[in-house]
Protein backbone atom coordinates (compact mmCIF):
# COMPACT_ATOMS: atom_id res chain seq x y z
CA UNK A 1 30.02 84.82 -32.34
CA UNK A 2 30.59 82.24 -29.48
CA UNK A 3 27.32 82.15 -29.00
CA UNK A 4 26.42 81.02 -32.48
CA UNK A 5 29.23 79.11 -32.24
CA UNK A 6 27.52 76.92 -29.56
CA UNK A 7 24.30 77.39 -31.00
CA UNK A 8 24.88 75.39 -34.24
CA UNK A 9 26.57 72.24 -31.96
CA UNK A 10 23.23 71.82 -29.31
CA UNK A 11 20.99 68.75 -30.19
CA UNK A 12 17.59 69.46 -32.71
CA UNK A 13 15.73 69.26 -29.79
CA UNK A 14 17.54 71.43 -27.62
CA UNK A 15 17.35 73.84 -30.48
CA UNK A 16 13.97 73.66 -30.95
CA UNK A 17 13.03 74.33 -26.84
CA UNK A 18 15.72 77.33 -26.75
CA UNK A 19 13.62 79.00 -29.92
CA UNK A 20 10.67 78.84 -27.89
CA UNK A 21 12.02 80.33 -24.85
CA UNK A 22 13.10 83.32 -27.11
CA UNK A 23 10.22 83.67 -29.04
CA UNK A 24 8.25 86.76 -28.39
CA UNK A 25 5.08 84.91 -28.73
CA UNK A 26 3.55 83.47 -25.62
CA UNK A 27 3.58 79.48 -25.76
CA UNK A 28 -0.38 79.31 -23.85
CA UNK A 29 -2.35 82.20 -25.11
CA UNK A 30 -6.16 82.71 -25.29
CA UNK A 31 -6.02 83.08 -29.36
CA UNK A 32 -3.52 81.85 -31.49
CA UNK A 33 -2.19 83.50 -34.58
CA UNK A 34 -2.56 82.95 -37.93
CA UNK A 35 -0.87 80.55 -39.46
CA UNK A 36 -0.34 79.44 -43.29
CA UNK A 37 -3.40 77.74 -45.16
CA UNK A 38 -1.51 76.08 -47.70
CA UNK A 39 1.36 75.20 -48.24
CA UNK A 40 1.60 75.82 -52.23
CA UNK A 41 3.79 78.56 -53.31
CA UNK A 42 2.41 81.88 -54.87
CA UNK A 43 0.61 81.03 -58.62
CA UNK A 44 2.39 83.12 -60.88
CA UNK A 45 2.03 84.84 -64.58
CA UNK A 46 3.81 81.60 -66.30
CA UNK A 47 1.64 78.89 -63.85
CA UNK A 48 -1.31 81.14 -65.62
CA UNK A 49 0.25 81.01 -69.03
CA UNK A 50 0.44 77.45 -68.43
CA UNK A 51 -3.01 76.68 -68.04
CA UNK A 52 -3.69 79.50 -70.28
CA UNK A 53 -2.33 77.50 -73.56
CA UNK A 54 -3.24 73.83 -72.04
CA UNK A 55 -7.48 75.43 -72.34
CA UNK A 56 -7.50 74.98 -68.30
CA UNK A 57 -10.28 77.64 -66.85
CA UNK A 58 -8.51 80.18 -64.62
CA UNK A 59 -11.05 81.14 -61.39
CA UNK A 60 -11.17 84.65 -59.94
CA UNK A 61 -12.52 85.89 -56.91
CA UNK A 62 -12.55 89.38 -55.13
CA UNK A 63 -11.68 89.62 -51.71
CA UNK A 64 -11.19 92.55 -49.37
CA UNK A 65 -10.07 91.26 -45.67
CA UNK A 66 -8.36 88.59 -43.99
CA UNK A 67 -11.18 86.41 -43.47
CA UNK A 68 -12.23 86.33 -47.71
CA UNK A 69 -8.86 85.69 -48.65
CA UNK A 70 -8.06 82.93 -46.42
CA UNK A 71 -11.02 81.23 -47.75
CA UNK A 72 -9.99 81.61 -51.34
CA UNK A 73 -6.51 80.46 -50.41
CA UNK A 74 -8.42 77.36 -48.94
CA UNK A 75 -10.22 76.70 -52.32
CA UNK A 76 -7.23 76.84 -54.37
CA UNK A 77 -8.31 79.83 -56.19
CA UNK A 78 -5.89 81.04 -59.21
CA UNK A 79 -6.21 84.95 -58.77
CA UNK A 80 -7.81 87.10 -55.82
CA UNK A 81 -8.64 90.24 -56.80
CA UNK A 82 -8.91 92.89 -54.71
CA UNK A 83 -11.47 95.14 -56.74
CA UNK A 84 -12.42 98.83 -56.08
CA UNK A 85 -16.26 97.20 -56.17
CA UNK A 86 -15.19 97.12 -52.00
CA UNK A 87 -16.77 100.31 -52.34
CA UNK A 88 -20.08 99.05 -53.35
CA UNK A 89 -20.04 95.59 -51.06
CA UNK A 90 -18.34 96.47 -48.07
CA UNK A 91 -18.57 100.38 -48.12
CA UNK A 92 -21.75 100.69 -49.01
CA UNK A 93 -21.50 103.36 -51.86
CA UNK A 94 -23.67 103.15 -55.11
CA UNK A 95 -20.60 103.17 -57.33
CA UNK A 96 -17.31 102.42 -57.20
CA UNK A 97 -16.27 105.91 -58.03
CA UNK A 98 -15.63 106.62 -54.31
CA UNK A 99 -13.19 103.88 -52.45
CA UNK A 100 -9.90 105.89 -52.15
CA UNK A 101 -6.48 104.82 -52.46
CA UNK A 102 -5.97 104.85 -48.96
CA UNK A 103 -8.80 102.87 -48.54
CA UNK A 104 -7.91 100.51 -51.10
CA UNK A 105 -4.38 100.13 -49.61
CA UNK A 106 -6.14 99.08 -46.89
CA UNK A 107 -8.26 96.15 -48.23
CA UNK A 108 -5.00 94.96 -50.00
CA UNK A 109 -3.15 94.79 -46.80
CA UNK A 110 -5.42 92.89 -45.04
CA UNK A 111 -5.86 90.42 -48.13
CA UNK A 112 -2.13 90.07 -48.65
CA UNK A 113 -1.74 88.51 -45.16
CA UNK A 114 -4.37 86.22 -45.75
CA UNK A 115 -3.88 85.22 -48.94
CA UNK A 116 -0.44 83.07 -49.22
CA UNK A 117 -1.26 81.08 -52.36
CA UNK A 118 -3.07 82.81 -55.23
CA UNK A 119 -1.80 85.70 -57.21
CA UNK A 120 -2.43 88.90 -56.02
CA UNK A 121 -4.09 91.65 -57.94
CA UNK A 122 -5.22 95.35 -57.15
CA UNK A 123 -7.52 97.67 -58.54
CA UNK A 124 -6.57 101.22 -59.31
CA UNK A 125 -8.92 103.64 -57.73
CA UNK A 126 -11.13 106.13 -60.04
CA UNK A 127 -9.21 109.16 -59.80
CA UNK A 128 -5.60 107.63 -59.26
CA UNK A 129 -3.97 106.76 -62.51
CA UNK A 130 -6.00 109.58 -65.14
CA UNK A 131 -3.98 112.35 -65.00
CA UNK A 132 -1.07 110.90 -66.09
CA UNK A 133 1.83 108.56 -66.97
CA UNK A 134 3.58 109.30 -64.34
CA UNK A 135 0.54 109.15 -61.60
CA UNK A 136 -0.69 105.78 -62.80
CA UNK A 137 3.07 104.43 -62.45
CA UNK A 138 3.45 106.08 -58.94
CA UNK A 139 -0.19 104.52 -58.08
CA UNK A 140 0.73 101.45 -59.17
CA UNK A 141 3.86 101.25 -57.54
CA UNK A 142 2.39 102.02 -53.90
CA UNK A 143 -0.13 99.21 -54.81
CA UNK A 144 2.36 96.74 -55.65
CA UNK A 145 4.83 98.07 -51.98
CA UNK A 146 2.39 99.27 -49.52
CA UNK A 147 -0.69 96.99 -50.84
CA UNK A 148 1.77 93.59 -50.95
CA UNK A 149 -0.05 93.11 -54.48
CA UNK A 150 1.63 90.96 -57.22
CA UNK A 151 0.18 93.27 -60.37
CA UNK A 152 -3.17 95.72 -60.97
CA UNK A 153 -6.02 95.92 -63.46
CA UNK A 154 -7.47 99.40 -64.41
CA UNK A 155 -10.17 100.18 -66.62
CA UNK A 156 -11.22 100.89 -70.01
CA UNK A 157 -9.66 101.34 -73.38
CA UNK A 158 -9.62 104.94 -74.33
CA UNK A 159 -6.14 105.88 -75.78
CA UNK A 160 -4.77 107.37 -72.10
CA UNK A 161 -5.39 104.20 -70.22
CA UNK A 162 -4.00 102.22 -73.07
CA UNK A 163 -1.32 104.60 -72.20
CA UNK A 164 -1.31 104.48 -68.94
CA UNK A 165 -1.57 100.33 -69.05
CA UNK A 166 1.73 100.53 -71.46
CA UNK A 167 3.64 102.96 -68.88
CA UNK A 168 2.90 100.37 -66.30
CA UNK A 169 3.96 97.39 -67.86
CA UNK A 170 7.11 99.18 -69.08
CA UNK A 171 7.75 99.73 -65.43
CA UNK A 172 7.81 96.17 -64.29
CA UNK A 173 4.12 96.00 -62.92
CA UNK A 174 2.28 92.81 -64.74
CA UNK A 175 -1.49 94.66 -65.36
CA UNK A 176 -5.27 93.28 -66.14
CA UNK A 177 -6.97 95.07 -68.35
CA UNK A 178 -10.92 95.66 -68.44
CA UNK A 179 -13.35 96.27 -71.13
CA UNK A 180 -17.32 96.13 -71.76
CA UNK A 181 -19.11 97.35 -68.91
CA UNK A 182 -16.53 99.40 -67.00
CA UNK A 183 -18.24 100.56 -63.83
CA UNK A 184 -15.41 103.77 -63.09
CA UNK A 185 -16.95 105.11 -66.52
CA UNK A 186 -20.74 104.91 -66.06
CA UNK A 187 -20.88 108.74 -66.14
CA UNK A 188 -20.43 108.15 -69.90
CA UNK A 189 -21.68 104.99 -70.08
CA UNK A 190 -25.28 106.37 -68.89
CA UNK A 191 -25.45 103.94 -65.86
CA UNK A 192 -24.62 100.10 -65.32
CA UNK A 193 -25.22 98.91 -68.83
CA UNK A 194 -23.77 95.90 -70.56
CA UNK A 195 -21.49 96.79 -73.77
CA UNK A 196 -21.61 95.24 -77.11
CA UNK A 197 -24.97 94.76 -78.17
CA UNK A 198 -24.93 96.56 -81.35
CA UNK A 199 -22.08 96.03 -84.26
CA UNK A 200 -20.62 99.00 -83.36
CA UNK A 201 -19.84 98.59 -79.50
CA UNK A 202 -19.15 94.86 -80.25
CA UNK A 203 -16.34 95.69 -82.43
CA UNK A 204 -15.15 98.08 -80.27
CA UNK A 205 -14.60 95.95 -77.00
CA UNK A 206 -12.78 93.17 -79.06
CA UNK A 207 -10.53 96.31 -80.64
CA UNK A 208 -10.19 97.49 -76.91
CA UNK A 209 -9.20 93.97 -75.78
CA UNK A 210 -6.30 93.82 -78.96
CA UNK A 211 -5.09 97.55 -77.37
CA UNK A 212 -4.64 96.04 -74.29
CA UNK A 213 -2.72 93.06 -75.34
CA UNK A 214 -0.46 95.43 -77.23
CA UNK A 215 0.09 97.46 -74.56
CA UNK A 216 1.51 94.47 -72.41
CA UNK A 217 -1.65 93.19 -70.49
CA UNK A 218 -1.55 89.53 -69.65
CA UNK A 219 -5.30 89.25 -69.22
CA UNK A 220 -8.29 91.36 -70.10
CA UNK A 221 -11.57 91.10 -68.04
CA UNK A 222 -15.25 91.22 -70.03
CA UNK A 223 -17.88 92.45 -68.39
CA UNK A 224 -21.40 92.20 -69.19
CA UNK A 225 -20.86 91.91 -72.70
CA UNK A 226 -22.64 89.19 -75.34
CA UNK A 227 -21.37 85.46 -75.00
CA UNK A 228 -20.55 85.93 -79.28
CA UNK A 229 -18.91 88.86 -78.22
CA UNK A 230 -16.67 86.90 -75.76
CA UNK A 231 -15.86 84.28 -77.66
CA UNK A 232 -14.87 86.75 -80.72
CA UNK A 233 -12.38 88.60 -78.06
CA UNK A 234 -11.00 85.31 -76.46
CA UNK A 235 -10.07 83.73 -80.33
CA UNK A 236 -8.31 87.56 -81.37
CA UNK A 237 -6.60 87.62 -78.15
CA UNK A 238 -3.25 85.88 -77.30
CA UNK A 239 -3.60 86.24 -73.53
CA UNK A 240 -6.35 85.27 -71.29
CA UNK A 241 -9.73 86.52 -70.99
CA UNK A 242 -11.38 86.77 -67.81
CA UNK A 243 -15.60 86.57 -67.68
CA UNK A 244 -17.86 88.05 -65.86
CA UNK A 245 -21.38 88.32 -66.97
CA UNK A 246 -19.89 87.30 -70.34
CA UNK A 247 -20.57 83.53 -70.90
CA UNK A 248 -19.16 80.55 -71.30
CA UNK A 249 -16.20 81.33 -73.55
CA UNK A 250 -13.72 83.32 -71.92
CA UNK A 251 -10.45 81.43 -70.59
CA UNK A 252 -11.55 82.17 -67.03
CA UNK A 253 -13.99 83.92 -64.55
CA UNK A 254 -14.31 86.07 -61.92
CA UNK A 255 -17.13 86.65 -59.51
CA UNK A 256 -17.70 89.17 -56.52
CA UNK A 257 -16.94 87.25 -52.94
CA UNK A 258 -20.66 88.45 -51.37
CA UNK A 259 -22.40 87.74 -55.08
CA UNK A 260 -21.17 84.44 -55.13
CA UNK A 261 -21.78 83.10 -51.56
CA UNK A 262 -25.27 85.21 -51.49
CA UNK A 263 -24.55 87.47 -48.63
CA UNK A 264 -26.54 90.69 -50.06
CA UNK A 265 -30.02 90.63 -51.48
CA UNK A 266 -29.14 91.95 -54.79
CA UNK A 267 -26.19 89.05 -55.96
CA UNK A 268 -24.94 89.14 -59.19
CA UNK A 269 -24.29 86.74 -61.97
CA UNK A 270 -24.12 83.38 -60.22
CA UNK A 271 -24.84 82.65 -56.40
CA UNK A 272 -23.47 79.33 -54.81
CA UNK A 273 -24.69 79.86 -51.60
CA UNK A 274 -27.01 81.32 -49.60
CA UNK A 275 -24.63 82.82 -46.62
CA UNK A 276 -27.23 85.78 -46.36
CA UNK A 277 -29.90 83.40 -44.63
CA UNK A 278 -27.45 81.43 -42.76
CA UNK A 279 -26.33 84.74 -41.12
CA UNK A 280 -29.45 86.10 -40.33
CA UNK A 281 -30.51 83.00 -38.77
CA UNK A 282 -27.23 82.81 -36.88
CA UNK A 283 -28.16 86.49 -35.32
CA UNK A 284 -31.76 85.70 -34.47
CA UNK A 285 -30.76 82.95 -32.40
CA UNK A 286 -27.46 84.93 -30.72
CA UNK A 287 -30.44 87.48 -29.88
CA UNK A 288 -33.09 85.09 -28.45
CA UNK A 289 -30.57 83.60 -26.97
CA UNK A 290 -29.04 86.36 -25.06
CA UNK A 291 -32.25 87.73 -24.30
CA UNK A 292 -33.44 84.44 -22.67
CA UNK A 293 -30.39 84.25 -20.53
CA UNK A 294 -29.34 80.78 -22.21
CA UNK A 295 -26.44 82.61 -23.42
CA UNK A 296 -23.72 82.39 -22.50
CA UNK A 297 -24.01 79.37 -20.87
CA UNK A 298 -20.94 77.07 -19.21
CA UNK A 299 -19.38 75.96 -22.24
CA UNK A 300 -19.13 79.50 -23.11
CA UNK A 301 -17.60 80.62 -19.75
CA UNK A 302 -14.36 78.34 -19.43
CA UNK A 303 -12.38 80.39 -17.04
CA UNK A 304 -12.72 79.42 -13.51
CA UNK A 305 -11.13 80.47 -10.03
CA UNK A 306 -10.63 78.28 -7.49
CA UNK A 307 -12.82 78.21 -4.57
CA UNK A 308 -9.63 79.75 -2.23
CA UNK A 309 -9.58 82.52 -4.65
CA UNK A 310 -12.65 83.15 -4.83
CA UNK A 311 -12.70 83.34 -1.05
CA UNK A 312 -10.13 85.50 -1.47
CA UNK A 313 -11.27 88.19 -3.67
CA UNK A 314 -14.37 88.25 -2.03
CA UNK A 315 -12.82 89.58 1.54
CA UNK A 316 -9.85 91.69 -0.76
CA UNK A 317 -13.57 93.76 -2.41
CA UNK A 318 -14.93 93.69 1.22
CA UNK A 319 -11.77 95.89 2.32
CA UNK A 320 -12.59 98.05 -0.50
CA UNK A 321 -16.05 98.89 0.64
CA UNK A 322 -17.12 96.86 -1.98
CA UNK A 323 -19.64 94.62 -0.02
CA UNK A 324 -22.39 94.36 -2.67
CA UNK A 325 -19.65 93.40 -5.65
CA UNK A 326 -18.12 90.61 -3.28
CA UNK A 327 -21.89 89.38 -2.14
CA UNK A 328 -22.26 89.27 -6.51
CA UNK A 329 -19.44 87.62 -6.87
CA UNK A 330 -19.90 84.92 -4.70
CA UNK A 331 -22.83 84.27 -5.57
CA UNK A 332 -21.88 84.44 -8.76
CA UNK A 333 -19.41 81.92 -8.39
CA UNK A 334 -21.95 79.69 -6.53
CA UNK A 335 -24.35 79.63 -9.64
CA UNK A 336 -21.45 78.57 -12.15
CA UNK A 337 -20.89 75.80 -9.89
CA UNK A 338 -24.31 74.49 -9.50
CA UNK A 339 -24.84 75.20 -13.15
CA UNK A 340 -21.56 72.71 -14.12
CA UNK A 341 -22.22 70.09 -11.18
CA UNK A 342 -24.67 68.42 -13.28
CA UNK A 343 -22.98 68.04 -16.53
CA UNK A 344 -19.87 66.59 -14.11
CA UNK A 345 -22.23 64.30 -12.34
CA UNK A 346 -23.54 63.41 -15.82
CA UNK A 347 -20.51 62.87 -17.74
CA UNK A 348 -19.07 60.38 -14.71
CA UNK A 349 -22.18 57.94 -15.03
């Protein structure tokens, strides 16, 4: 209690220096942490609301690691979703009927830490919320505290996932529902085919979408349906509708991370970029490089001994027996300098 005592009268400065000194992070370290991207606070269901009734787009993006959701943190994107398509994109499956919920977990974690600004959404697994009430509320749950996700979205409209979606919401956990194409159903859907291109199936996503709202969804996602279909959804709905592969006239869209930046050869929907090139570019040279001997060169090898050290270390292997590893060494040591004399002698002209 003293302590504190004289804790709260040192100067901001002093305090400041003393919370360094008992940090446990090193003050000079080879790579520093992460640290915040934005500094926005977490979007949440009224900001969406909010744009929601104003007619302002809301933008979704998946994202299933650190590095993806930092970058839609950057952008300013409204929701990141981490989707069970992981399987497909990063796993390498041909459906998404085979991601687990441990590996789900997973990609959740590792977007929640990156990730400080848009809301947060997880997929439920195939296979983790059918059974049962009580299952889907249990899956969502560990979602929602072991996943760090803000809500979920499951799939498809049948009366035991309208169920399930109502069980959900009555347990506190905001949910995304998904009609059209609903790829944890393709079994019975015959393969990856779009949805309401006859009266019949057009009728029945827009009824789906109205059984979702009812059962407490704030948002529905189409996929791969008509644009009239859409637009006949969004204008019966009360909540948002979310697009993808659906046209122009839902309230907001969402794209896969690698579709959109082009990092696969078989993107999706809409490609912005063409990251696929870039990277294989970026690894032919690494490899020409390396095998050429250019790389690493001596902006790439920053850490030096001095020439007493080196001196050093060269009789310390010498004791060991080690004559050939101190001869390498020192000459090793020799070449770096004669390599970096030049670009001195250069940069003092």
């Amino acid at each position: 209690m003293a302590f504190l005592t004289k804790l709260s009268k040192i100067s901001p400065l002093a305090r400041v220096c003393l919370s360094r000194c008992m940090s446990h992070v090193p003050e000079n370290t080879v790579y520093g942490g992460p640290t915040p991207q934005t500094a926005d606070r977490r979007v949440t269901l009224n900001q969406l609301k909010q744009k929601y009734k104003k007619g302002e787009p809301i933008t979704v993006v998946t994202a299933y690691d650190y590095p993806s959701a930092v970058h839609l943190d950057i952008a300013g994107i409204d929701i990141c979703l981490v989707g069970d398509s992981a399987s497909m994109v990063v796993h390498g499956h041909d459906t998404t009927l085979l991601i687990s919920l441990e590996e789900m977990l997973v990609h959740c974690r590792a977007v929640a830490r990156g990730a400080k600004r848009p809301l947060l959404v997880g997929d439920l697994p195939f296979g983790t919320y059918e059974t049962s009430t009580s299952q889907a509320v249990d899956t969502a749950v560990k979602v929602l505290r072991e996943g760090g996700m803000d809500a979920i979205k499951l799939e498809g409209g049948s009366p035991s996932r309208i169920t399930a979606a109502k069980a959900i919401v009555e347990a506190g956990i905001a949910v995304i529902g998904h009609v059209g194409l609903t790829p944890q159903a393709i079994s019975v859907l015959g393969g990856f085919r779009p949805q309401g291109k006859n009266v019949s199936s057009a009728i029945k996503v827009v009824e789906t979408a109205m059984a979702l709202q009812e059962a407490g969804c704030f948002s529905v996602v189409l996929e791969c349906v008509p644009a009239p279909v859409a637009a006949a959804a969004t204008s019966a709905l009360r909540i948002p509708t979310i697009g993808i592969g659906a046209g122009p006239f839902c309230s907001g869209q969402v794209l896969v991370y690698h579709d959109l930046l082009g990092m696969l050869q078989h993107p999706h929907h809409a490609k912005y970029a063409c990251v696929r090139d870039v990277i294989k570019k970026a690894l032919s040279e690494y490899k020409e490089e390396v095998n050429n001997g250019s790389f690493p060169g001596p902006s790439h090898t920053p850490y030096k001994m001095n020439p007493d050290d080196v001196n050093g270390f060269f009789k310390e292997l010498e004791k060991l027996g080690l004559n050939k590893a101190a001869s390498v060494a020192t000459a090793a040591a020799e070449k770096m300098n004669t390599v970096q004399r030049p670009d001195t002698e250069a940069s003092q002209k």
